[in-house]
N, C-alpha and C. Protein backbone atom coordinates (compact mmCIF):
# COMPACT_ATOMS: atom_id res chain seq x y z
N UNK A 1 129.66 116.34 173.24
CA UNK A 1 129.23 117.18 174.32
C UNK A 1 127.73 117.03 174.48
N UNK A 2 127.82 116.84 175.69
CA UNK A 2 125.88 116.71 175.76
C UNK A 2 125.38 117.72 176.93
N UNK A 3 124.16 118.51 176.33
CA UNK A 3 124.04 119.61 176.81
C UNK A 3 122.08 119.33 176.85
N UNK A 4 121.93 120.30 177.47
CA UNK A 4 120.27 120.03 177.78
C UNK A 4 119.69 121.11 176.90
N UNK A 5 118.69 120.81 176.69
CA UNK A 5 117.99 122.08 175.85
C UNK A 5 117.67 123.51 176.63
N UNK A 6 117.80 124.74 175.31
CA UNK A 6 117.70 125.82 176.63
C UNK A 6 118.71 125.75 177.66
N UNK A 7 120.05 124.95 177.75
CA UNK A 7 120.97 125.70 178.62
C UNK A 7 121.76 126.87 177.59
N UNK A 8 122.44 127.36 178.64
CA UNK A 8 123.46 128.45 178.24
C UNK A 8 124.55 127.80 177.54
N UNK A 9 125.45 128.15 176.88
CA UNK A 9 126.86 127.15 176.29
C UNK A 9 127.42 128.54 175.97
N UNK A 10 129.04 127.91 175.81
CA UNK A 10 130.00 129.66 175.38
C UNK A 10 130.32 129.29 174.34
N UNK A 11 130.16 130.55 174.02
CA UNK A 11 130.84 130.08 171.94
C UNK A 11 132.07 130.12 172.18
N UNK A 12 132.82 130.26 170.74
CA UNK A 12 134.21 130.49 170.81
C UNK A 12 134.68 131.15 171.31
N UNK A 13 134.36 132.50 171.62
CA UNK A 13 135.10 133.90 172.65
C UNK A 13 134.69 133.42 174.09
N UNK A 14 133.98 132.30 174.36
CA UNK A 14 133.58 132.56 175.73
C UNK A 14 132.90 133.34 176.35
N UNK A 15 131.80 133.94 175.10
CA UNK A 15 130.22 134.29 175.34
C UNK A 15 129.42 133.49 175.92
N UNK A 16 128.89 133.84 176.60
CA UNK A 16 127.35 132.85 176.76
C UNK A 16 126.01 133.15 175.48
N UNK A 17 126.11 132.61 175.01
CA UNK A 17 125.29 132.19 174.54
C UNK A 17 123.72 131.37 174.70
N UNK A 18 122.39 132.10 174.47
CA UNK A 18 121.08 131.20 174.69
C UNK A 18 120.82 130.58 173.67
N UNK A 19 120.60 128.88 174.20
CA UNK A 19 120.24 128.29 172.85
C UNK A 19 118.82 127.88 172.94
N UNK A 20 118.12 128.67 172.64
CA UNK A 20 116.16 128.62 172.69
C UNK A 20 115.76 128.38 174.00
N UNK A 21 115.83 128.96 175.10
CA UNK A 21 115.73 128.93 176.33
C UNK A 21 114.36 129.80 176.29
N UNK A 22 113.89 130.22 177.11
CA UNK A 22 112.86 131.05 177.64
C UNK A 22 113.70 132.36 177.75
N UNK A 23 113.09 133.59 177.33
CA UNK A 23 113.80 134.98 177.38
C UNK A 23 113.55 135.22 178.93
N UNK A 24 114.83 135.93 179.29
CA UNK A 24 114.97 136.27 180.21
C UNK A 24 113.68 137.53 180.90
N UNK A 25 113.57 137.13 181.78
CA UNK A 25 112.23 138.24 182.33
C UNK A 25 112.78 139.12 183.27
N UNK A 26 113.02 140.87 183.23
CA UNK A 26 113.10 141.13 184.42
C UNK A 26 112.80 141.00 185.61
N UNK A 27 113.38 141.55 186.73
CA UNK A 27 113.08 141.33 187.70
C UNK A 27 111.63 141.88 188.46
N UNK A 28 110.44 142.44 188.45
CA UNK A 28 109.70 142.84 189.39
C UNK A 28 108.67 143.08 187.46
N UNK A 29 108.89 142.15 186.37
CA UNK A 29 108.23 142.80 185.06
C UNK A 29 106.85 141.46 185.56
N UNK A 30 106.12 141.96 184.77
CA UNK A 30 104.93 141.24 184.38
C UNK A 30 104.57 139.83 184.10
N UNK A 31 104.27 138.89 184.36
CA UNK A 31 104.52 137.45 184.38
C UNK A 31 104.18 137.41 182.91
N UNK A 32 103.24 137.97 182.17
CA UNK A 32 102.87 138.13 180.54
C UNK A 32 104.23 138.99 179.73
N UNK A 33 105.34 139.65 180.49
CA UNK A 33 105.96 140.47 179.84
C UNK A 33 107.11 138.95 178.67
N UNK A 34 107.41 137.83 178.93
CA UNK A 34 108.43 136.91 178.33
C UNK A 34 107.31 135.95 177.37
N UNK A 35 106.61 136.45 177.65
CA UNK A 35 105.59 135.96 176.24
C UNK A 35 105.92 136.96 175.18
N UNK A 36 106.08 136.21 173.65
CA UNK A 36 106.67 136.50 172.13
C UNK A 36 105.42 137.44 171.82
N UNK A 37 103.95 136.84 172.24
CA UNK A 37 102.90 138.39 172.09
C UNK A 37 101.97 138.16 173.21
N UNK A 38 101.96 139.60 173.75
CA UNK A 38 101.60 140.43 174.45
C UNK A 38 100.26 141.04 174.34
N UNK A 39 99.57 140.52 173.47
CA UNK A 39 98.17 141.09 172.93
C UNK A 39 97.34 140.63 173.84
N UNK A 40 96.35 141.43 174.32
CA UNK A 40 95.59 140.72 175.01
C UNK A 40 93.98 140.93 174.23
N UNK A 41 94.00 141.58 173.91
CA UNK A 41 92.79 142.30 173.21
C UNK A 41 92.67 141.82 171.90
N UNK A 42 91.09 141.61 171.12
CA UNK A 42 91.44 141.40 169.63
C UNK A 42 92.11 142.76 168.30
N UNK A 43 92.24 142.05 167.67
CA UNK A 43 93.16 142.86 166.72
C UNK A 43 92.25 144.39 166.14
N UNK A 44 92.80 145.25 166.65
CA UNK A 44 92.01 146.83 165.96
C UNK A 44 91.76 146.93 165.00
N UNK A 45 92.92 146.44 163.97
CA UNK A 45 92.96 146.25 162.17
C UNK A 45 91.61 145.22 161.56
N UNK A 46 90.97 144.57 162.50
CA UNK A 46 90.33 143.95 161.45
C UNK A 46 88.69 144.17 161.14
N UNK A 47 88.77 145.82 161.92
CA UNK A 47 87.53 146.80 162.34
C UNK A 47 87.95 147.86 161.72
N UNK A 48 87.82 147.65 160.04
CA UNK A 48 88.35 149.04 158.94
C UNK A 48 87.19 149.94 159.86
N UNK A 49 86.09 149.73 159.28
CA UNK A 49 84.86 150.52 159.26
C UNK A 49 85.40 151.64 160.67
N UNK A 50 85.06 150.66 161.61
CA UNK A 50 85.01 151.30 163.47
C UNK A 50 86.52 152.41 163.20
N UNK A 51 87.79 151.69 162.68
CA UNK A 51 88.83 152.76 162.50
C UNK A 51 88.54 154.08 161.56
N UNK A 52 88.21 153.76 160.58
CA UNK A 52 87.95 155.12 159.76
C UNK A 52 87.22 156.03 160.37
N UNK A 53 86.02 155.48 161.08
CA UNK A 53 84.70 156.35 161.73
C UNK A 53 85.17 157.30 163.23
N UNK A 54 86.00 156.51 163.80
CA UNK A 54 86.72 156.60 165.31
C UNK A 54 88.09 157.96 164.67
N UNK A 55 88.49 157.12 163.80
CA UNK A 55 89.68 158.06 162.95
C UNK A 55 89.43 159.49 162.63
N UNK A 56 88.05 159.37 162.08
CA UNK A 56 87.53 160.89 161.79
C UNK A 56 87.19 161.90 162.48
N UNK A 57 87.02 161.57 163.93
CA UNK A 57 86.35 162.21 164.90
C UNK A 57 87.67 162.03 165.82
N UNK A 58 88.32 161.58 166.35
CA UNK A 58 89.16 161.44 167.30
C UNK A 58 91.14 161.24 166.57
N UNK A 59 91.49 162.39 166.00
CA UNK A 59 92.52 162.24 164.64
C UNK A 59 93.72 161.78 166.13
N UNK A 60 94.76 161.78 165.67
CA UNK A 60 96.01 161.26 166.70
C UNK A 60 97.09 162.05 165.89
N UNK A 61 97.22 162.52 164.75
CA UNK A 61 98.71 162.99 164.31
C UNK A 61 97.83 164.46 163.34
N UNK A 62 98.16 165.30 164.13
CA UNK A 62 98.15 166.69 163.90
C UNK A 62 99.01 167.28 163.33
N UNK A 63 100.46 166.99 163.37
CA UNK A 63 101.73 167.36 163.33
C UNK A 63 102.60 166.22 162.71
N UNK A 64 103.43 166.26 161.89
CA UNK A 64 104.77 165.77 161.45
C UNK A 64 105.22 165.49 162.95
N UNK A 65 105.79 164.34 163.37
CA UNK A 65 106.18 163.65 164.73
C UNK A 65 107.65 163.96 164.05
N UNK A 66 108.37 163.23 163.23
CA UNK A 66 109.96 163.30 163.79
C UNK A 66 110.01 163.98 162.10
N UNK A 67 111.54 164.44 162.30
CA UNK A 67 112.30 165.21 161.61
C UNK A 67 112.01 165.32 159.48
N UNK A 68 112.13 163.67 159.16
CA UNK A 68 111.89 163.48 157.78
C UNK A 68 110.99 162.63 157.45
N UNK A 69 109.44 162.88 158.24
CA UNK A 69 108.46 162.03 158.00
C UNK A 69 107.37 163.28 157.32
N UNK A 70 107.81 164.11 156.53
CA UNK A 70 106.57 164.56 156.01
C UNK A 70 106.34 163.78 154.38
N UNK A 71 105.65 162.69 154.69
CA UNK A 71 104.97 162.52 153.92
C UNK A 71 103.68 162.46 153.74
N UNK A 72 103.18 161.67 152.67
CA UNK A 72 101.27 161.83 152.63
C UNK A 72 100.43 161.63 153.50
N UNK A 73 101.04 160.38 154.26
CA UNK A 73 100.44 159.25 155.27
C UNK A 73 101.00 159.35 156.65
N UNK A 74 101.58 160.92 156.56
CA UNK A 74 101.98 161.25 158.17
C UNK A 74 101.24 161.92 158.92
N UNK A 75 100.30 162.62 158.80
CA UNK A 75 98.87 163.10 159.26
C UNK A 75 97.62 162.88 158.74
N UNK A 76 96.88 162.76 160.05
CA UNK A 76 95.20 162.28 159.52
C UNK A 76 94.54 163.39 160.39
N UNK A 77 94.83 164.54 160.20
CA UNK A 77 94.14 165.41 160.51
C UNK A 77 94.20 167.14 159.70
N UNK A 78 93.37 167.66 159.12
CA UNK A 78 93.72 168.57 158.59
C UNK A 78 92.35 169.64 159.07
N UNK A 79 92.95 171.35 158.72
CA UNK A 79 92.54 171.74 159.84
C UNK A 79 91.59 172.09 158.99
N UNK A 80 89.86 172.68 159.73
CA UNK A 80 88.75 172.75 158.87
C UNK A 80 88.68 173.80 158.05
N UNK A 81 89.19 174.84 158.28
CA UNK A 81 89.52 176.23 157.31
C UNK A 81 89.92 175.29 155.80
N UNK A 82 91.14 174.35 155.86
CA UNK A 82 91.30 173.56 154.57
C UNK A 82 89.68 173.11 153.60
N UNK A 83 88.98 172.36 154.68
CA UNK A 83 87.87 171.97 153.98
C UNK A 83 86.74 172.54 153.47
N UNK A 84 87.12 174.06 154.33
CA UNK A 84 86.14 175.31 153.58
C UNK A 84 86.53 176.03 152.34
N UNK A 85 87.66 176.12 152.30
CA UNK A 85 88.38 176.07 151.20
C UNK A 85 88.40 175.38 150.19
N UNK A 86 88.39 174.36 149.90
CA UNK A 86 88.18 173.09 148.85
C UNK A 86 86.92 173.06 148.90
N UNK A 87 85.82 173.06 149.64
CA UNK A 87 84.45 173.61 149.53
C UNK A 87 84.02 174.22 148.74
N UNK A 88 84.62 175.94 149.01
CA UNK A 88 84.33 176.99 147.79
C UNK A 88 84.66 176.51 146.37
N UNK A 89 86.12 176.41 146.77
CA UNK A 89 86.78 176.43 145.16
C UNK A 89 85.77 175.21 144.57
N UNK A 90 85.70 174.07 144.99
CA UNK A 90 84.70 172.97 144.19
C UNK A 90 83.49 173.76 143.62
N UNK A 91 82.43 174.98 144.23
CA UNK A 91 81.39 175.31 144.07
C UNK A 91 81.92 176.55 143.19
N UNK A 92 82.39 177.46 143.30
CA UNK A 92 82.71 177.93 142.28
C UNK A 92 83.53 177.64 140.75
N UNK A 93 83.92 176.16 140.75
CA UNK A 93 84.34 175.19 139.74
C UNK A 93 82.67 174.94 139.08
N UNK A 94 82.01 174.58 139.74
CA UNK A 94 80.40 174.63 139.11
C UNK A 94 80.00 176.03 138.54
N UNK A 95 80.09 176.71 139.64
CA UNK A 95 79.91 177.93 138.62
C UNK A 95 80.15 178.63 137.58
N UNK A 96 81.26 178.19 137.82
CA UNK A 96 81.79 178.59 136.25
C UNK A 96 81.67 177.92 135.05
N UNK A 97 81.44 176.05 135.47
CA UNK A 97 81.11 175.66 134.37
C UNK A 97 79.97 176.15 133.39
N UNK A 98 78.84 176.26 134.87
CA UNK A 98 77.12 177.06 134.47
C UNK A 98 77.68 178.05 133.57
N UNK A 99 78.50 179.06 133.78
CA UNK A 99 78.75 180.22 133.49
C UNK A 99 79.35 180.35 132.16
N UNK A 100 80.16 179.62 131.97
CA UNK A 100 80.78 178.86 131.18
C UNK A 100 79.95 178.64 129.65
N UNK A 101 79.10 177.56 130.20
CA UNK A 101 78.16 176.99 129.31
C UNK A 101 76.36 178.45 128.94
N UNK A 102 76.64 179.01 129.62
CA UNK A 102 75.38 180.29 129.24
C UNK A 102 76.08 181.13 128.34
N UNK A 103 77.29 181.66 128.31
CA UNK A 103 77.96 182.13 127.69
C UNK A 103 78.22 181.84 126.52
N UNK A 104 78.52 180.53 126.27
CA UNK A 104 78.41 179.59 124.98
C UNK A 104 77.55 179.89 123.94
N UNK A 105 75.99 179.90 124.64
CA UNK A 105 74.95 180.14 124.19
C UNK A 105 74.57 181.14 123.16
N UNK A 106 75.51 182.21 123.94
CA UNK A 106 75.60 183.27 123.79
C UNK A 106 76.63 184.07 122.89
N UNK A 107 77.60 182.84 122.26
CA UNK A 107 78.03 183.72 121.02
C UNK A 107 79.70 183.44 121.77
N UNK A 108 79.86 182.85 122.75
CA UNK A 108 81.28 183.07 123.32
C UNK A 108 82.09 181.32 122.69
N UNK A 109 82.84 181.72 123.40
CA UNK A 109 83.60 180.28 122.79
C UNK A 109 85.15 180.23 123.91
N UNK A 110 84.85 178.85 124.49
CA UNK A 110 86.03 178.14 125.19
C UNK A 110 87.22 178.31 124.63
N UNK A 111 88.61 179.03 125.39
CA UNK A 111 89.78 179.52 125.19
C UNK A 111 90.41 178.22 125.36
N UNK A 112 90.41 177.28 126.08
CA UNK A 112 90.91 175.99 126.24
C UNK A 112 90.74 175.03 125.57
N UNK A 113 91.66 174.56 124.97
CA UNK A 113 91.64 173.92 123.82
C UNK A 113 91.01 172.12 124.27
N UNK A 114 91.23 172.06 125.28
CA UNK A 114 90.80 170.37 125.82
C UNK A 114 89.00 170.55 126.00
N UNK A 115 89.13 171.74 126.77
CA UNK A 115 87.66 171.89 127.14
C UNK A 115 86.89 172.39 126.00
N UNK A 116 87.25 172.80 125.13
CA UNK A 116 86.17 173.25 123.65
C UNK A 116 86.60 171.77 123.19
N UNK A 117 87.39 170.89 122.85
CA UNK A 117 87.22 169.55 122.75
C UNK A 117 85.66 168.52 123.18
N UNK A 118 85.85 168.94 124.59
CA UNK A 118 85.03 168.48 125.21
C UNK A 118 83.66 169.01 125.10
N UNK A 119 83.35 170.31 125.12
CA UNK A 119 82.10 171.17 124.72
C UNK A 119 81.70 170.58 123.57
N UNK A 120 82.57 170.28 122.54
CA UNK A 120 81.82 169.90 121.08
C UNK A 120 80.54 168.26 121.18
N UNK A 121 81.11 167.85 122.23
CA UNK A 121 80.62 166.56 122.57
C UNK A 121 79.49 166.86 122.95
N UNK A 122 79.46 166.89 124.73
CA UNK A 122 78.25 167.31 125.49
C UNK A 122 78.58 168.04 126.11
N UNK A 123 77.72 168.91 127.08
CA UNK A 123 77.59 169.68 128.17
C UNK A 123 77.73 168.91 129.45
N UNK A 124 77.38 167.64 129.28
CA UNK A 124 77.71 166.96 130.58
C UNK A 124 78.81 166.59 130.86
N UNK A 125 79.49 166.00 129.46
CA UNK A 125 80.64 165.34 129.25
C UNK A 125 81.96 166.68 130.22
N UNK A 126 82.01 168.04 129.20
CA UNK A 126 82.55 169.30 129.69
C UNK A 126 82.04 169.63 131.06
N UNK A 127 80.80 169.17 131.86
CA UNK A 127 80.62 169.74 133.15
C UNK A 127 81.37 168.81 134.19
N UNK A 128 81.15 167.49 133.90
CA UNK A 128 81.81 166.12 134.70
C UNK A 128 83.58 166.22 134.88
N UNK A 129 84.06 166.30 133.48
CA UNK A 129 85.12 166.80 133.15
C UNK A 129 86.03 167.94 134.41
N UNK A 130 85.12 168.84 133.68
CA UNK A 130 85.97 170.19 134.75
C UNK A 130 85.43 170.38 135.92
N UNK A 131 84.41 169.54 136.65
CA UNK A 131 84.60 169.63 137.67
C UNK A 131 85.19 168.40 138.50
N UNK A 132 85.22 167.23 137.89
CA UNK A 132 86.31 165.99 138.56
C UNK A 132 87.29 166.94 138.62
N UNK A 133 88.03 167.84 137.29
CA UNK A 133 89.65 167.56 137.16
C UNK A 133 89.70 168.39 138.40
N UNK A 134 88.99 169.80 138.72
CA UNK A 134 89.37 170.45 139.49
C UNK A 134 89.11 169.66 141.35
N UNK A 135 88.23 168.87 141.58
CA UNK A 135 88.15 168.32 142.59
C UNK A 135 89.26 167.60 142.88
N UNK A 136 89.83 166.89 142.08
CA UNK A 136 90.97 165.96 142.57
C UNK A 136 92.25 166.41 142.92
N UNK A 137 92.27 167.94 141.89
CA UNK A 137 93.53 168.69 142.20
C UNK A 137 92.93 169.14 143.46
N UNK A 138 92.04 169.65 144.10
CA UNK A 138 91.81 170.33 145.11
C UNK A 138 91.83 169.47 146.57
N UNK A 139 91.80 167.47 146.38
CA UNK A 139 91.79 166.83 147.00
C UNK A 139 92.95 167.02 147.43
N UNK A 140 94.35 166.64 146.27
CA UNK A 140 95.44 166.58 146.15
C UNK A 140 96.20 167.75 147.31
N UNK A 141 95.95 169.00 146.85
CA UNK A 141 96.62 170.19 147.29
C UNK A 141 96.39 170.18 148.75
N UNK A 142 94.83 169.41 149.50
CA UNK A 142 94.32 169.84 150.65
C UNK A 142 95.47 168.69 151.36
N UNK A 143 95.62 167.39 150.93
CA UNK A 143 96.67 166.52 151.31
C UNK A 143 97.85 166.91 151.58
N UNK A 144 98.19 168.09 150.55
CA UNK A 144 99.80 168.53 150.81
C UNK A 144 99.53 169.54 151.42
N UNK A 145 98.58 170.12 152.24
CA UNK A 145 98.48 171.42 152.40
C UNK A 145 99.88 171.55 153.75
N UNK A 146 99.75 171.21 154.35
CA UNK A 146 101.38 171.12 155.20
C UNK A 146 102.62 170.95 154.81
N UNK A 147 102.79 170.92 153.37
CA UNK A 147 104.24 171.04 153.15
C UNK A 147 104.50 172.04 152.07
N UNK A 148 105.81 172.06 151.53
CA UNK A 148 105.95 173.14 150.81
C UNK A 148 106.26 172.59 149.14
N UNK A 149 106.03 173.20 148.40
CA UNK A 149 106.06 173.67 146.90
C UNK A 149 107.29 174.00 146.37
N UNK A 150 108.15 172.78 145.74
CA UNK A 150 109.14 173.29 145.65
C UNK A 150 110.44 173.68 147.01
N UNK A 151 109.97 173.40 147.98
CA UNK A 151 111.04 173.75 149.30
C UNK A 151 110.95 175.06 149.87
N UNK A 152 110.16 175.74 149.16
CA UNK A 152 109.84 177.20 149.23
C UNK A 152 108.26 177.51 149.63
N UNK A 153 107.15 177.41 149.01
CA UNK A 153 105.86 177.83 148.80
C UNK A 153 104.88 177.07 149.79
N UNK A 154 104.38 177.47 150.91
CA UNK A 154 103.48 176.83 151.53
C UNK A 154 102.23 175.98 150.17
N UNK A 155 101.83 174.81 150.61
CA UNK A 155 100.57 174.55 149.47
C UNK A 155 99.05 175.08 149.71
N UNK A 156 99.47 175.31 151.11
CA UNK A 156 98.06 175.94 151.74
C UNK A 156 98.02 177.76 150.96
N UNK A 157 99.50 178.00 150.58
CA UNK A 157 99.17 179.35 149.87
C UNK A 157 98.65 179.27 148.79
N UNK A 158 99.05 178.00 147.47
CA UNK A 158 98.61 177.50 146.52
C UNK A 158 96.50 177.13 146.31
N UNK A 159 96.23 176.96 147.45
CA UNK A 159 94.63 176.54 147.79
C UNK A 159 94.26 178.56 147.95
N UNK A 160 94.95 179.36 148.64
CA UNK A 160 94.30 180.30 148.65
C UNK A 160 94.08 180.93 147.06
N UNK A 161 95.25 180.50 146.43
CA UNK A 161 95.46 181.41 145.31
C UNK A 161 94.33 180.77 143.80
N UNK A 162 94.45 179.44 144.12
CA UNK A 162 93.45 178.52 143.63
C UNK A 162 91.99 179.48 143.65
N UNK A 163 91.61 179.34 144.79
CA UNK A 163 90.29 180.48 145.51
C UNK A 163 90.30 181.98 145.05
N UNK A 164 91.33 182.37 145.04
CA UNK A 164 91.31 183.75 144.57
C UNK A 164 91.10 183.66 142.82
N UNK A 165 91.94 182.77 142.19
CA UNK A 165 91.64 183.16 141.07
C UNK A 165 90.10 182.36 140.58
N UNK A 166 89.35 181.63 141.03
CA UNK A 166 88.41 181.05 140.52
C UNK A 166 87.15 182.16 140.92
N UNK A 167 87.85 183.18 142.57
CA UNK A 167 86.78 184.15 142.61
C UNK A 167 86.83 185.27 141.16
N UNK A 168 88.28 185.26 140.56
CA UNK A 168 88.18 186.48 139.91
C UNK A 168 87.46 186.13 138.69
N UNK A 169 87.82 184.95 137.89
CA UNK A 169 87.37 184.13 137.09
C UNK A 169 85.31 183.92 136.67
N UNK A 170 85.14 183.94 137.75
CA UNK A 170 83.39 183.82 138.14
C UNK A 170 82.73 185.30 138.10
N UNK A 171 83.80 186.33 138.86
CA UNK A 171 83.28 187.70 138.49
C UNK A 171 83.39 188.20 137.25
N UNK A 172 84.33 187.89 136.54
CA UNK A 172 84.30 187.95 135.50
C UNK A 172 83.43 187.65 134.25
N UNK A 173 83.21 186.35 134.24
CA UNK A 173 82.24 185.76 133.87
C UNK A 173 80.92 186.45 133.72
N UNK A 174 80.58 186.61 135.10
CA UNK A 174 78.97 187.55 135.33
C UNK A 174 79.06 188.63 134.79
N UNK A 175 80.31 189.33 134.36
CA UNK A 175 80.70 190.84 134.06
C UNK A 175 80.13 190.60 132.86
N UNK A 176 80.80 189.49 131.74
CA UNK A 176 80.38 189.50 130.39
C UNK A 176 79.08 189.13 130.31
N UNK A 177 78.50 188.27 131.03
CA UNK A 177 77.31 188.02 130.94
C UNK A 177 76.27 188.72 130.62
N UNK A 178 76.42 189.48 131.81
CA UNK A 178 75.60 190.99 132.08
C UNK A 178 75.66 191.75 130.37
N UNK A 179 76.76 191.74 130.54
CA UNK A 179 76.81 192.65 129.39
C UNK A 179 76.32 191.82 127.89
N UNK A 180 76.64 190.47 127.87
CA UNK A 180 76.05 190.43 126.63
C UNK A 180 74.35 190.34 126.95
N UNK A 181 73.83 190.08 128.14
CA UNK A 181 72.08 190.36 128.35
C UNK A 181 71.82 191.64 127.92
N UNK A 182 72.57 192.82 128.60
CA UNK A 182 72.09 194.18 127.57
C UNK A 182 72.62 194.62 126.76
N UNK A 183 73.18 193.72 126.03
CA UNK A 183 73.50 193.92 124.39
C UNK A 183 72.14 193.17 123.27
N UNK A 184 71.46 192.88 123.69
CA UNK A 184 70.20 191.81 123.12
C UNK A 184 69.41 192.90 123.26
């Protein structure tokens, strides 16, 4: 059988069949639409920098789009109340280390067994320490802050409670403080 390239031929059912022909173009479509790519522009991807910078200021996914896409990398936008939040808690993570470490001074002694580990070393070692660990969890939580805990627990409730207890934690702190200054 001799056939030309790019004609039609029927298979066994008496399909037509294309054998590497040119794709069919609608009728009234784009003379560029039966071209394999369609790009006309250079490639966006190979401008990290311009995307991240453009990305930060101009976000596109606010929201979970379809049904079972909440994952990590399904929004690039989180709302700024989050970042005031992870703000505090980071600065009162300092504070307490300060607080922490005056106290020391002072006759007290680290309940945490990793972090009096770490105290025995340096003060820097214990300040670097507890305030990475708590930053990364606080990175972490601000990432999930749109989903839930277990199937149940907003994580954005988890960041408040984070905040609440590091406020109670710091008042505390100053409470003993105080008090061991007018105990001297």
């Amino acid at each position: 059988m001799n056939r030309e390239v790019g004609a039609d031929a029927a298979d066994a059912r008496g399909a037509v069949v294309d054998e590497g022909g040119p794709a069919p173009v609608a009728a009234g479509a784009p003379e560029h639409a039966a071209s394999p790519d369609r790009r006309h522009s250079p490639d966006r991807r190979t401008r990290t920098l311009h995307a991240l910078v453009y990305g930060n200021f101009h976000p596109r996914r606010r929201m979970v789009r379809r049904e079972g896409q909440a994952i990590l990398s399904a929004i690039d936008w989180h709302a700024p109340w989050l970042l005031a939040i992870a703000v505090l808690i980071v600065i009162l993570s300092c504070v307490d280390a300060a607080l922490t470490l005056a106290l020391i001074e002072h006759g007290a002694y680290e309940m945490n067994p990793v972090m009096a580990t770490l105290l025995g070393g340096s003060a820097a070692a214990f300040t670097a320490v507890k305030i990475g660990l708590t930053a990364s969890g606080v990175v972490l939580l601000t990432l999930l802050a749109r989903m839930r805990a277990f199937g149940k627990v907003p994580v954005a409730l988890i960041l408040y409670l984070v905040l609440l207890g590091y406020g109670v934690l710091v008042t505390y702190e100053v409470h003993l403080l105080d008090q061991t200054l007018h105990a001297l």
